[in-house]
Structures are given as C-alpha cells and as structure tokens.
Protein backbone atom coordinates (compact mmCIF):
# COMPACT_ATOMS: atom_id res chain seq x y z
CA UNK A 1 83.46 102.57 66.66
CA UNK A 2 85.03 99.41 68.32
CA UNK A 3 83.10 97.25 70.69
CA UNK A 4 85.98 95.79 72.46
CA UNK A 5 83.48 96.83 75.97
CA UNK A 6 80.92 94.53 74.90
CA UNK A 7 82.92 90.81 74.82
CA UNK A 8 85.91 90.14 76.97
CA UNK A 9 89.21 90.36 76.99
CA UNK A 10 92.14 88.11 75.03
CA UNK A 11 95.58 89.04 76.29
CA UNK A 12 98.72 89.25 74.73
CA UNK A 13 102.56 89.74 75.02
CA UNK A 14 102.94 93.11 76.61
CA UNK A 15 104.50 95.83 74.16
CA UNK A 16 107.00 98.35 75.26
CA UNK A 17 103.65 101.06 75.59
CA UNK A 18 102.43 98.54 78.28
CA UNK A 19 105.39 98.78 80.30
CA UNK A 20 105.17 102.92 79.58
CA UNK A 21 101.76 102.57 80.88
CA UNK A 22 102.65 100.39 83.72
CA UNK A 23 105.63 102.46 84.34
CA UNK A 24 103.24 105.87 84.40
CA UNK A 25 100.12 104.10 86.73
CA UNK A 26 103.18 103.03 89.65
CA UNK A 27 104.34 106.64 89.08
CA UNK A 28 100.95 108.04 89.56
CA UNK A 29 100.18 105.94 92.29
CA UNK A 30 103.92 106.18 94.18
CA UNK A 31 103.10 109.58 94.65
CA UNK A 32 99.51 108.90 96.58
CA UNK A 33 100.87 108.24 99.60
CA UNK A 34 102.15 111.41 100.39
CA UNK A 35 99.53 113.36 99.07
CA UNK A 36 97.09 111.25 101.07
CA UNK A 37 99.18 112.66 104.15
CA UNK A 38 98.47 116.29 102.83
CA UNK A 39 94.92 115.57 102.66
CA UNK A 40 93.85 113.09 104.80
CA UNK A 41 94.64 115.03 108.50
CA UNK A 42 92.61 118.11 106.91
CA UNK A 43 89.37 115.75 105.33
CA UNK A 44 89.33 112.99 107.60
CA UNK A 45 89.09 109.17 106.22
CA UNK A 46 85.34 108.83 104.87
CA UNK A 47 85.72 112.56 103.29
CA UNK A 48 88.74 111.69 101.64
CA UNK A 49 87.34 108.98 100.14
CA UNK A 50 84.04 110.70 98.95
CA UNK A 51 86.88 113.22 97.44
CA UNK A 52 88.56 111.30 95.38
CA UNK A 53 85.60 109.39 94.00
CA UNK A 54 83.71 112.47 93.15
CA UNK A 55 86.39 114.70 91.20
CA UNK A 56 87.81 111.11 89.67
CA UNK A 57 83.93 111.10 88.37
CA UNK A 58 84.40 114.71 87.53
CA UNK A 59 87.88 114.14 85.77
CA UNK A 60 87.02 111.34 83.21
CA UNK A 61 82.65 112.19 83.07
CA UNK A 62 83.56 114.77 80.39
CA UNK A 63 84.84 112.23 77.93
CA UNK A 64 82.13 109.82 78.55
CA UNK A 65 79.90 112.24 77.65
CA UNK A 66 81.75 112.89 74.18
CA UNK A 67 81.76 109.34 73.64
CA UNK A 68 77.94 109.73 74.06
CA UNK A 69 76.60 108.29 77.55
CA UNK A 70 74.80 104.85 78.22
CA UNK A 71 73.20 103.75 81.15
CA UNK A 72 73.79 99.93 81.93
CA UNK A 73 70.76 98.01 79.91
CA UNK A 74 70.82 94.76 81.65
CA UNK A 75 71.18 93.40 85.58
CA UNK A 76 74.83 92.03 84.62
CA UNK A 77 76.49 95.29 83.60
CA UNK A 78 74.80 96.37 86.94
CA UNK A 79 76.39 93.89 89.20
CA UNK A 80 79.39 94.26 87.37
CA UNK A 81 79.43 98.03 88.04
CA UNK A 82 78.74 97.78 91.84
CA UNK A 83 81.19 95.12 92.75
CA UNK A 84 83.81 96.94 90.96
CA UNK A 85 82.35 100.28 93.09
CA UNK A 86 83.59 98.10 96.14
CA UNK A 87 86.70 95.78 95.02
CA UNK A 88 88.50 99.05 93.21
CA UNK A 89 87.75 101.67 95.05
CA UNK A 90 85.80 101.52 98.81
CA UNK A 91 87.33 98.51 100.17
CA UNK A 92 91.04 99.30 99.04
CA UNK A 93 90.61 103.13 100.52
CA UNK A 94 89.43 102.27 103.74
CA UNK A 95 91.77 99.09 104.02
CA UNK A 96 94.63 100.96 103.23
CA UNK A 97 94.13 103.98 105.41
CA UNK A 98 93.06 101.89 108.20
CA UNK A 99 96.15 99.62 108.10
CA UNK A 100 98.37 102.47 107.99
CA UNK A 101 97.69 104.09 110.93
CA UNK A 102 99.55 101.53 112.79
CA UNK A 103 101.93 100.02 110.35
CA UNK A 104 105.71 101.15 109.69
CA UNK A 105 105.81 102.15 105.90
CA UNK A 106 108.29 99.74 105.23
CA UNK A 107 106.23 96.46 106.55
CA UNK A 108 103.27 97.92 104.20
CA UNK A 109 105.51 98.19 101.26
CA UNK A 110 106.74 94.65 101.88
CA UNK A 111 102.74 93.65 102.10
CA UNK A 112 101.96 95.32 99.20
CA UNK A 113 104.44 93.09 97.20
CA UNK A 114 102.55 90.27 97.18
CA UNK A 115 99.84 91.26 95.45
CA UNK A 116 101.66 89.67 92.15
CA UNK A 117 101.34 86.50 93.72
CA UNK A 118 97.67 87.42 94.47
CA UNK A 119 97.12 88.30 91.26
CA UNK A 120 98.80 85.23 89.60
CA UNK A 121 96.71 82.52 91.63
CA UNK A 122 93.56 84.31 90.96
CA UNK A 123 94.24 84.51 87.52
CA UNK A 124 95.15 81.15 86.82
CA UNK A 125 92.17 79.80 88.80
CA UNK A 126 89.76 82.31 86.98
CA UNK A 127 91.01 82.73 83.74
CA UNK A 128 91.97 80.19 80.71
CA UNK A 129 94.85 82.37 78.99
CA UNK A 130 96.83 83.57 82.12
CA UNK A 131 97.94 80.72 83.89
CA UNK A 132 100.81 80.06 86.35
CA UNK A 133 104.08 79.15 84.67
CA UNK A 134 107.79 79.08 85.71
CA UNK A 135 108.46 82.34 83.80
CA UNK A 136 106.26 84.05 86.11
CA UNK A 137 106.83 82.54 89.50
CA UNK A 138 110.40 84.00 89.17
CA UNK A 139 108.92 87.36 88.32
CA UNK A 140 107.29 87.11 91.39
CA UNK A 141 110.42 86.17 93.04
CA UNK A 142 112.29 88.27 91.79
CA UNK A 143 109.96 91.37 92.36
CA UNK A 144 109.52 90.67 95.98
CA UNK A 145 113.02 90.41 96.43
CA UNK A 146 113.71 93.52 94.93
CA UNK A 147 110.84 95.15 97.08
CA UNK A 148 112.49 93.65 99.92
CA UNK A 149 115.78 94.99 99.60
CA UNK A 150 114.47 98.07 98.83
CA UNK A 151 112.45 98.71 102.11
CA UNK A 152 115.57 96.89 104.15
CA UNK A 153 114.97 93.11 105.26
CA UNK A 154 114.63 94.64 108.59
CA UNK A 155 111.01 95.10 107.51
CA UNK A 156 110.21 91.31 108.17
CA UNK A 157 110.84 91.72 111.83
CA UNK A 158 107.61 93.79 112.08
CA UNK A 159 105.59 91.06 110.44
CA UNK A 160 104.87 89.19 113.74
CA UNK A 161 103.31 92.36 114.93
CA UNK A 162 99.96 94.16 114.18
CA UNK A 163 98.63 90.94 112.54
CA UNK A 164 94.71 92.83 111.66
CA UNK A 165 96.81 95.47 109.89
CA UNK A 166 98.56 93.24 108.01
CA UNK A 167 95.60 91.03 106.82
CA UNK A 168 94.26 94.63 105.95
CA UNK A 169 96.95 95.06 103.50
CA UNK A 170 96.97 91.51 101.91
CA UNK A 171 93.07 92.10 101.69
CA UNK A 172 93.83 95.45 99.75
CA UNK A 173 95.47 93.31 97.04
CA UNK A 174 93.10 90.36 97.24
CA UNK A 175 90.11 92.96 96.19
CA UNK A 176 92.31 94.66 93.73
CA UNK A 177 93.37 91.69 91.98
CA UNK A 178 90.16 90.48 91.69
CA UNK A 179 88.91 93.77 90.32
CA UNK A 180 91.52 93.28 87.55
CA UNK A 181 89.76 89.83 87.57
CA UNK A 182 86.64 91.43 86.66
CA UNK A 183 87.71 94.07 84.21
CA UNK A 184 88.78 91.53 81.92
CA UNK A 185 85.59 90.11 80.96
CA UNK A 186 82.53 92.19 79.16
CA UNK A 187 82.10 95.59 80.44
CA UNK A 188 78.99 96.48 78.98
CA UNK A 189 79.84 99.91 78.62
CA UNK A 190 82.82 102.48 76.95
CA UNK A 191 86.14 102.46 79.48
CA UNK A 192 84.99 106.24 80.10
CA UNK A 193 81.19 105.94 80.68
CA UNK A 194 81.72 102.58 82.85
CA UNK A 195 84.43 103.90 85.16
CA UNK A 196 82.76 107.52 85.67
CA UNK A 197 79.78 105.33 86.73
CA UNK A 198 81.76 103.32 88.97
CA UNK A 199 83.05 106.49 90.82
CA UNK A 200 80.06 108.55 89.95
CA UNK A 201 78.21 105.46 92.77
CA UNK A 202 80.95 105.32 95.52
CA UNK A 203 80.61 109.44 95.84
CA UNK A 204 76.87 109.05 95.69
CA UNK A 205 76.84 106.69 98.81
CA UNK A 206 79.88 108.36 100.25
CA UNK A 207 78.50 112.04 100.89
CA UNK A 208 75.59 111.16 102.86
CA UNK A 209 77.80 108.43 105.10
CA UNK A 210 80.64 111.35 105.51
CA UNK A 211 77.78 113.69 106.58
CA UNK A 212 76.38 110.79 109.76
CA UNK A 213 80.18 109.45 110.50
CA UNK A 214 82.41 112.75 110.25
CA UNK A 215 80.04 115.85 109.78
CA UNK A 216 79.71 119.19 107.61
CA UNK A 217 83.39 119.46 105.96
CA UNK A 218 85.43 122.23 107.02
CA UNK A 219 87.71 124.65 104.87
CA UNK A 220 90.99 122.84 104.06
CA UNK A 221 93.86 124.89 103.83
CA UNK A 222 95.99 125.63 99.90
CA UNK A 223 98.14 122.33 100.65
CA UNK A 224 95.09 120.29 101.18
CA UNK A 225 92.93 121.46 98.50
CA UNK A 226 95.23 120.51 96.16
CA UNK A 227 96.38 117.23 97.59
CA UNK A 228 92.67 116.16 97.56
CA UNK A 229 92.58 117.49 94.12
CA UNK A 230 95.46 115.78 92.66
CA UNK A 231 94.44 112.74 94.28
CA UNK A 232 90.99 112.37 92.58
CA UNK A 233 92.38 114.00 89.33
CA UNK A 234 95.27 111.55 88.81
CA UNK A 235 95.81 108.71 90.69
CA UNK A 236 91.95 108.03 91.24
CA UNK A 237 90.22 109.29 87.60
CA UNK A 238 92.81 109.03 84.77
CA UNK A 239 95.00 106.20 86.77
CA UNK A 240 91.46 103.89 86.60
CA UNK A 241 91.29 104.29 83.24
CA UNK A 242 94.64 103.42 82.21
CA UNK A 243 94.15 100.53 84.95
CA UNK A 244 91.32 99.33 83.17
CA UNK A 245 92.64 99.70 79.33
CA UNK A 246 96.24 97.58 80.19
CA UNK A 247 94.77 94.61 82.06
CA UNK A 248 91.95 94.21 79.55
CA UNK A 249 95.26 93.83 76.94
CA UNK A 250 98.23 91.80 79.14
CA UNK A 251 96.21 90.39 82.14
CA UNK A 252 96.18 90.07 85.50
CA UNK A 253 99.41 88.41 86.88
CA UNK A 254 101.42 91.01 84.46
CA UNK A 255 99.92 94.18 85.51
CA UNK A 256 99.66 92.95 88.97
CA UNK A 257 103.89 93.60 89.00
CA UNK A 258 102.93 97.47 89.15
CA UNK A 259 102.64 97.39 92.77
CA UNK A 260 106.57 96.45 92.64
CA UNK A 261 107.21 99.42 91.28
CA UNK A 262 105.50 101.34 93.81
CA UNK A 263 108.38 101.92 96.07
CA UNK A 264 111.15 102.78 93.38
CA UNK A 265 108.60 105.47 93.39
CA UNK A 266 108.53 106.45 96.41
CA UNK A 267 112.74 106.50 96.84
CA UNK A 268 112.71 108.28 93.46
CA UNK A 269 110.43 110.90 94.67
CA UNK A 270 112.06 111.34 97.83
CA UNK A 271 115.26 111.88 96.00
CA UNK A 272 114.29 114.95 94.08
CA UNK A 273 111.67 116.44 96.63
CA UNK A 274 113.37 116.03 99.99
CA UNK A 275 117.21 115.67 98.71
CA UNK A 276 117.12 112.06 99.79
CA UNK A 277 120.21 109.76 98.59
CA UNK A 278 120.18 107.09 96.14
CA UNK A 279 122.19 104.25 97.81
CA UNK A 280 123.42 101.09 96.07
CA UNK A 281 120.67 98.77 98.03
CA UNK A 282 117.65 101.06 96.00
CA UNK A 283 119.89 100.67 92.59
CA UNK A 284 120.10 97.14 93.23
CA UNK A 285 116.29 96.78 94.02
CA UNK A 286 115.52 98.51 90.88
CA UNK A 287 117.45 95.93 88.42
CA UNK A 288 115.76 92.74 90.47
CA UNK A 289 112.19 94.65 89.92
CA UNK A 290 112.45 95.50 86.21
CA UNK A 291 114.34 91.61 85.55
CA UNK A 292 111.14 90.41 86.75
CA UNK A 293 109.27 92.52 84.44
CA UNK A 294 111.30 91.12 82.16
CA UNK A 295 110.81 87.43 83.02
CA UNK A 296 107.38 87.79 83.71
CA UNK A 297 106.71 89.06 79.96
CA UNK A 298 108.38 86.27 78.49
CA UNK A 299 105.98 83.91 80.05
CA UNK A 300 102.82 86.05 78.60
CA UNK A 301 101.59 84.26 75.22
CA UNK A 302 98.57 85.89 73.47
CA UNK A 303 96.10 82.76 72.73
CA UNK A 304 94.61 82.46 69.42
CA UNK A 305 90.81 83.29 69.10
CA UNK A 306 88.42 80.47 69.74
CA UNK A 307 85.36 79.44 71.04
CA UNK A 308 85.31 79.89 74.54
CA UNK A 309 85.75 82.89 76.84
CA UNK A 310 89.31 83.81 78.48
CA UNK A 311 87.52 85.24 81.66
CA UNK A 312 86.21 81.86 83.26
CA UNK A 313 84.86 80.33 86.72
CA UNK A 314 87.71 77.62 86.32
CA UNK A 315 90.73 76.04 84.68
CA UNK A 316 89.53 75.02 81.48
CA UNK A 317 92.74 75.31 79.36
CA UNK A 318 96.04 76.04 79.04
C-alpha cells in the first residue's frame, strides 16, 4: 500500500487528468453558489455550515473505513488536522457567506480571481519547487483578465465600496491557499481517513455552536433538503478529496487557477438551467482563462528527488 501520506509532496508538470480534475472541482464548486441560495435562507449560516461538514464526513468516512481507520499518533498530524479544520473549511464558509450578503456577484467573482496570485506568492515564499516565474505571472494575467471580462469591467466600479466585504473575500483565498500550502507536506494519515477527520471536527464543534447562536433546526422544505445535501455530498466531501489528491501532485500556484474557472461555471450553468445566452464577451473570457492554464503549465517543472523537503518555511532553492 503506498505511503505517499506519510512524506510530502514533489510536484510535477500537470497531465491532461489534472486539468480533468481541475476542470471537474470548478464544476463542482460553480454550482455551490446557487445551491447555497437553496439552502442557506431555509438552515441559516452556522447550520449550513455544520451541514455540509457533517454529510461531507458522512460522504467520504465510508472509504476511510475500508482503507482501515487511524487516529493521528503524534501532536503534528494533530495540529495539522485542526488548522486545516479552520483554513479549508470554517473560515472560508463563514467569510464567504458573510461577504456576500452585501456584495454584487460580479465584484465577488472579480475578488475571487486573485486567489492565483495568492496562491503563487505563498507558494514561492513557502515552498522550494513552486516558485514565481514569468510563465506563471502571465497565467495570472491572463486568468484575471479573462475573469474580468467575463463578469463585465463594470465590476471594478464597486471595488471602492464595501471595503470589510471585500477583505472578506481576499481573506477567503488567503486561508485557502494556504490550506493548499499545508496539504502539500506530510499528512500523517490516508487522503480519506485525514479529510473525514478534518470534517468529522468542524461538525463536532459546529452542532453545539448552531444550537447557542441559531437554535433547534426546523424542517426544510424538498428544495432545501437536497441543496444541503448536494452541498455536503459534492462540493464539500468528494470535492476535498480531489482538492487534496491534485495539489499534493501539481502545487499550489497551478491548482490555485481553479477559482478562474469558477465563473465559466456559473455562465455555463445559467445557460442550460435558466435559458441564459452565451455572448461573445463569455466566449472570449473562456479562451483568455484556459491560455493561462496553458501558460501556467508550461512554467510547472517536476524537480528531481533530493535531500531536502519541497514544503519549506523559506526560499531555499530554485
């Protein structure tokens, strides 16, 4: 059985399953924001959140168990465990369903786009084998840009406004990137086990705070229920684990593109579920987001094994 969980990461040139992958999380997750407005009216915030974390714990538990469960055997795998319990899942829920209570979609989209350049710095300051380069400062160009046009430039007018929402969103990608951060070095546990534990803690701690703050739940109606189920099944459960498997193989600033995708998403779903049009603005946004894709893999170059660990506290290497 490999031990891949037990040392950390090396990366390597992204493969056409990576994109696939890539391609399939930005699906999964395009699709949680309207199934968070199906759900979140009928649960409330702090429910919703206690939701999600307890039937993705439910969703991927069964596989840990077939894999054969391990509690974490040392204080590391611990603190490992908990931060990622806060930088992957708390913080980002209540950051992102606090900002967008008073943010215009669009302006959050637009937000939301820099977390490659999030990702990038924090990589290159925190890792020895995914470092800044010119191939991928265009990607990030180039992604943004296509975000941009996709939302409508108007979008930057609203970025003088609502300034705590904003830093809400940026914040959102500053504690997902540096979850990605963290999954790249030693897990301590199987992908399965470690992320049902991860979830498995946040709905522990999240039933008795949705109890003080918000109160015995009440019966949701049919279009709830299965909102709140599809979000913990899918975009919460399965989407962590695929999360968690792709970064540990391409890295940080790569994956970190997925939240480009995002929006082609959202105009893609809006076009088959609500009849929506497909203008020449969203076509165009679409070539600029998958050229930077493009870019940004040519300037991924697996390292060679050596002494040394890829996950580190600062630039060592190139």
């Amino acid at each position: 059985m490999s031990d891949d969980h037990n040392r950390r990461s090396e990366i390597r040139k992204p493969t056409a399953v990576d994109l696939g992958l890539i391609i399939l999380l930005a699906a999964s997750w395009g699709s949680t924001f309207v199934a968070t407005k199906l759900a979140v009216f009928e649960t409330g915030v702090v429910w919703l959140v206690f939701y999600r974390a307890a039937i993705g714990c439910l969703t991927v538990l069964p596989f840990a168990l077939m894999q054969g469960w391990e509690w974490p055997r040392n204080a590391k795998t611990w603190r490992l465990v908990l931060a990622l319990a806060c930088l992957n899942v708390t913080a980002p829920f209540f950051l992102l369903s606090w900002s967008q209570q008073v943010l215009p979609a669009s302006t959050g989209a637009l937000l939301t786009a820099t977390s490659p350049m999030v990702g990038l710095l924090l990589a290159h300051f925190t890792t020895r084998d995914d470092k800044l380069n010119p191939h991928k400062l265009i990607a990030v160009f180039l992604g943004f840009a296509g975000v941009a046009t996709v939302v409508g430039w108007d979008a930057t007018r609203g970025l003088t406004e609502n300034l705590p929402a904003q830093a809400g969103i940026i914040m959102m990608s500053v504690c997902y990137s540096l979850a990605a951060t963290l999954m790249r070095g030693e897990l301590g546990l199987k992908p399965f086990n470690f992320s049902a534990l991860v979830m498995g803690i946040v709905a522990v701690v999240f039933l008795p705070l949705s109890l003080l703050l918000q109160g015995m739940p009440h019966a949701l109606d049919t279009q709830a229920i299965y909102a709140t189920i599809y979000l913990g099944m899918i975009p919460t459960g399965l989407a962590y684990i695929l999360r968690l498997s792709v970064v540990r193989r391409v890295g940080v600033s790569y994956f970190s593109h997925v939240s480009n995708l995002i929006p082609i998403f959202g105009i893609l779903y809006g076009a088959l579920l609500l009849s929506e049009p497909i203008t020449l603005p969203m076509i165009i946004a679409i070539v600029l987001i998958f050229s930077g894709l493009a870019v940004a893999r040519a300037g991924v170059s697996a390292i060679p094994a050596q002494s040394g660990n890829p996950v580190s506290r600062g630039r060592d290497t190139d």
